[in-house]
C-alpha atoms as a PDB file:
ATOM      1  CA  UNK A   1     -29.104  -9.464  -1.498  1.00  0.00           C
ATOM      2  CA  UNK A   2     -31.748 -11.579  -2.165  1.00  0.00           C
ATOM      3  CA  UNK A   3     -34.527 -11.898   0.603  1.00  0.00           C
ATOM      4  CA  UNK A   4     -34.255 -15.910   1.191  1.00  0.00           C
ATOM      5  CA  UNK A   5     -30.605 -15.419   1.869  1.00  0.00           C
ATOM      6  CA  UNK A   6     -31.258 -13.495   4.679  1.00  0.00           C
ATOM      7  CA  UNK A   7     -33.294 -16.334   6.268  1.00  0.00           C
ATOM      8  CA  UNK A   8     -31.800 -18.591   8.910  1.00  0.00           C
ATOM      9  CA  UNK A   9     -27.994 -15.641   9.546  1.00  0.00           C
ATOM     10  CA  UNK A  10     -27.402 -14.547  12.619  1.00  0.00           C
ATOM     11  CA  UNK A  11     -28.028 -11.696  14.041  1.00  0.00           C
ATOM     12  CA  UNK A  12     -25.526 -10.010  16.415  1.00  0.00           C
ATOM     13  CA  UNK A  13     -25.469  -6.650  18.619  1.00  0.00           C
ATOM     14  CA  UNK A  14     -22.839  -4.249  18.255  1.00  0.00           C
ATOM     15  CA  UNK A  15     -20.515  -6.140  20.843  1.00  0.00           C
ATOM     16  CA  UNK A  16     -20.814  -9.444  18.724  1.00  0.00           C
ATOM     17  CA  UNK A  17     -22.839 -10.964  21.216  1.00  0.00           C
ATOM     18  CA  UNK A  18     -25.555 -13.540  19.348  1.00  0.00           C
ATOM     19  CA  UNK A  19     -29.304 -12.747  19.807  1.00  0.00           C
ATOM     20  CA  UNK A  20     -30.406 -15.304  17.561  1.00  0.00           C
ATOM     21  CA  UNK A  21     -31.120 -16.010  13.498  1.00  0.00           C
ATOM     22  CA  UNK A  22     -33.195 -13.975  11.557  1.00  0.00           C
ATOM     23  CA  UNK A  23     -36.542 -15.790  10.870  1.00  0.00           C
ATOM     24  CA  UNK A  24     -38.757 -13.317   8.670  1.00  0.00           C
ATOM     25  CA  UNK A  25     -39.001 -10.019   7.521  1.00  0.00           C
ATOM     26  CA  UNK A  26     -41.682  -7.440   7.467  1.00  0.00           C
ATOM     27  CA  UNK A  27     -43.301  -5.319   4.725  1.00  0.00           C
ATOM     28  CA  UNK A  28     -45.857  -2.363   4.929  1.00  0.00           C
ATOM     29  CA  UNK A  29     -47.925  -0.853   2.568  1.00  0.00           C
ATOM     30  CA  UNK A  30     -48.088   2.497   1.936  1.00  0.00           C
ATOM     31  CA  UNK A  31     -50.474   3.051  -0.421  1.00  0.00           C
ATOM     32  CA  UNK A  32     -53.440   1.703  -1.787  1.00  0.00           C
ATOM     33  CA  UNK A  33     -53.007  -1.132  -4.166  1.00  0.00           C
ATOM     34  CA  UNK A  34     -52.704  -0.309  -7.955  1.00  0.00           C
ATOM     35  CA  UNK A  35     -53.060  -2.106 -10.879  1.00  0.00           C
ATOM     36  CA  UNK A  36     -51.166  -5.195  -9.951  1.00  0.00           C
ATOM     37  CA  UNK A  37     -49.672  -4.872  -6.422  1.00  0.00           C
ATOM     38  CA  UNK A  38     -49.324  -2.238  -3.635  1.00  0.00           C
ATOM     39  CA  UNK A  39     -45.907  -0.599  -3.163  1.00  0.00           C
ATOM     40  CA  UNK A  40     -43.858  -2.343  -0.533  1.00  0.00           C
ATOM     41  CA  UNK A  41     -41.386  -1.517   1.772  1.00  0.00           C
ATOM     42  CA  UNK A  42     -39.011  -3.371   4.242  1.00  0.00           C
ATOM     43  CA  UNK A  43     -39.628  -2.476   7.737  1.00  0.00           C
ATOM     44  CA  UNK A  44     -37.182  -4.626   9.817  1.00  0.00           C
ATOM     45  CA  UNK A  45     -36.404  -8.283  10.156  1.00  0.00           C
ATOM     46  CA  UNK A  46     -37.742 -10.761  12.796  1.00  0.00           C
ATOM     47  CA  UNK A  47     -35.496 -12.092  14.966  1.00  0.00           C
ATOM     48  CA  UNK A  48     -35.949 -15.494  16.865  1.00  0.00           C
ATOM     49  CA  UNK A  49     -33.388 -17.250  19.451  1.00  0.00           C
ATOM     50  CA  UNK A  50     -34.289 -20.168  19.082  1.00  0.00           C
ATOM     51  CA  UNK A  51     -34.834 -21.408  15.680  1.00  0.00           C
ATOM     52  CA  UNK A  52     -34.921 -19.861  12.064  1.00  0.00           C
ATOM     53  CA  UNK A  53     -38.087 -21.882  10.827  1.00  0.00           C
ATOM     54  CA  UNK A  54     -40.827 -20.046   9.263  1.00  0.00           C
ATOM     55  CA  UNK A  55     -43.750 -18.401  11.661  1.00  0.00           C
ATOM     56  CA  UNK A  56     -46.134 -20.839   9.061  1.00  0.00           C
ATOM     57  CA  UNK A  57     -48.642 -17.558   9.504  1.00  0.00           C
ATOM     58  CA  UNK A  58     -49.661 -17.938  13.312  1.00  0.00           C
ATOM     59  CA  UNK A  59     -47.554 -14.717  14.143  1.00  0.00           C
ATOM     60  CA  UNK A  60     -50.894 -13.171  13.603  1.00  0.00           C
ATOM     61  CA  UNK A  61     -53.075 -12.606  16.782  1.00  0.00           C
ATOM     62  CA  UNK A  62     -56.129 -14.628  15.524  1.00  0.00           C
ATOM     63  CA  UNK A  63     -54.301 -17.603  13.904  1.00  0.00           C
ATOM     64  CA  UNK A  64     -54.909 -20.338  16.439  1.00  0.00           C
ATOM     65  CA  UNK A  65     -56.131 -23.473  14.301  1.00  0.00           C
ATOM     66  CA  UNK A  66     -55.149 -26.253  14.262  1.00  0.00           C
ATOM     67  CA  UNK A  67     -54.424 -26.006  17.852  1.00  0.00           C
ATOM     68  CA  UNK A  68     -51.341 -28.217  18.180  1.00  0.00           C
ATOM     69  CA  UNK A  69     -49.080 -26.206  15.227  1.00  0.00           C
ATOM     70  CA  UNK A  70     -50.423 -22.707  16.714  1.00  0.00           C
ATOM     71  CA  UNK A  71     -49.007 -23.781  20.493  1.00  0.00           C
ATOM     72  CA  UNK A  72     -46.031 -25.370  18.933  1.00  0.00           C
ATOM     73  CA  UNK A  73     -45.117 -22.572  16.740  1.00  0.00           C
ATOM     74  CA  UNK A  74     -45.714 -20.035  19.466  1.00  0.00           C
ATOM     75  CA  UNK A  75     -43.576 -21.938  22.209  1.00  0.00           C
ATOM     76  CA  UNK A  76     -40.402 -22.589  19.215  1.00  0.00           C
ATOM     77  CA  UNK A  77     -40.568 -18.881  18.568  1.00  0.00           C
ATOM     78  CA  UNK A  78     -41.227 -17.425  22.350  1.00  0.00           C
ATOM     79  CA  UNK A  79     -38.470 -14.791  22.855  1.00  0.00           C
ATOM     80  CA  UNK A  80     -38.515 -13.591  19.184  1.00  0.00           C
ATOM     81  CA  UNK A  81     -38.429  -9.766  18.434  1.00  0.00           C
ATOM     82  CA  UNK A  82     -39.090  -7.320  15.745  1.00  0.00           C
ATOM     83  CA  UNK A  83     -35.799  -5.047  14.493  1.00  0.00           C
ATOM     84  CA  UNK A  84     -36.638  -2.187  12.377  1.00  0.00           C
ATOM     85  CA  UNK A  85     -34.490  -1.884   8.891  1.00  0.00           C
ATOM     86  CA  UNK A  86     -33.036   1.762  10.966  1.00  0.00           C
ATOM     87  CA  UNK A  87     -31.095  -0.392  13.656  1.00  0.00           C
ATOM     88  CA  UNK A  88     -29.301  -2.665  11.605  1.00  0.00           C
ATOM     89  CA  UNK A  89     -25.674  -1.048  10.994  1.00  0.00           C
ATOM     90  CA  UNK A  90     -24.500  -3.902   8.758  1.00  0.00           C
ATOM     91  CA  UNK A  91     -26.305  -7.047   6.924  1.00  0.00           C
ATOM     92  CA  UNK A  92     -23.462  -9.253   5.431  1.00  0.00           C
ATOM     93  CA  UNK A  93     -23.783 -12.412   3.963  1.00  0.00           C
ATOM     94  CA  UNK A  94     -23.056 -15.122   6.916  1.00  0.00           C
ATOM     95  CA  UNK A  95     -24.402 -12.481   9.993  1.00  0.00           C
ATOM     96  CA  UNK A  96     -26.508  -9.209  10.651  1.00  0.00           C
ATOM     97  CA  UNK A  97     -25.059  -6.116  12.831  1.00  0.00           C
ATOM     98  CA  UNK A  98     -27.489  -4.338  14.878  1.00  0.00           C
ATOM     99  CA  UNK A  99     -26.555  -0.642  16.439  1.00  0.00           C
ATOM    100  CA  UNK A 100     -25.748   0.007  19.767  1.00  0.00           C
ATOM    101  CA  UNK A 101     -28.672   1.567  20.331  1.00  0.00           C
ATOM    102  CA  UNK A 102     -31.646  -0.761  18.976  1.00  0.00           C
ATOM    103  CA  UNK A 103     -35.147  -0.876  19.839  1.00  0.00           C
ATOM    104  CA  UNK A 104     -36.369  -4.941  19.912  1.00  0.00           C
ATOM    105  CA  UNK A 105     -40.268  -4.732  19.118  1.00  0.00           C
ATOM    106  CA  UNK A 106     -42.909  -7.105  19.715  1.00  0.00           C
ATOM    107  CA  UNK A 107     -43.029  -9.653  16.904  1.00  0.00           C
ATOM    108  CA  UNK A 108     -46.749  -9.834  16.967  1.00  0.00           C
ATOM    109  CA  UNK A 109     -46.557 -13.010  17.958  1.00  0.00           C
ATOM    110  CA  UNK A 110     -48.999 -14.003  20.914  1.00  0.00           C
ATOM    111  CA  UNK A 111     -47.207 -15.431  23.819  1.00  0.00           C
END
């Protein structure tokens, strides 16, 4: 699966019940860069019940300018959680399955 089609699915619990569309992903790095690039890895998806539009950046805590977009962003995207790659039992082309048990994490985006 390519990364951009997992943009904009939706993302269901284990009972089917919608919990919104997945709007980004997130990577960490786990070692220190080499050559070219660091090693990544895929640590969950981002999921948002609202809207699948692009945090544009101001996810992170001391993004705020311009002013307007940063308030704007943060209201569209209120709600929006953090699923680690562990919880999701099955990614298929049109939806995402989460377990039963899942852990929703804080986005990282300020509210």
């Amino acid at each position: 699966m390519i990364l951009t089609d997992m943009l904009g699915i939706d993302v269901l619990d284990s009972s089917g019940k919608r919990l919104g569309e997945v709007s980004d992903v997130r990577f960490a790095l786990d070692a220190a860069p080499g050559p070219l690039l660091s090693k990544a890895r895929l640590v969950g998806i981002i999921v948002s019940p609202r809207t699948a539009s692009s945090f544009l950046g101001f996810e992170r805590q001391n993004l705020t300018q311009p002013w307007p977009i940063a308030q704007l962003l943060r209201w569209r995207h209120r709600g929006s959680f953090l699923v680690l790659w562990e919880d999701i039992a099955l990614m298929g082309p049109k939806s995402v399955r989460l377990r039963s048990d899942f852990t929703p994490y804080e986005s990282g985006l300020t509210r």
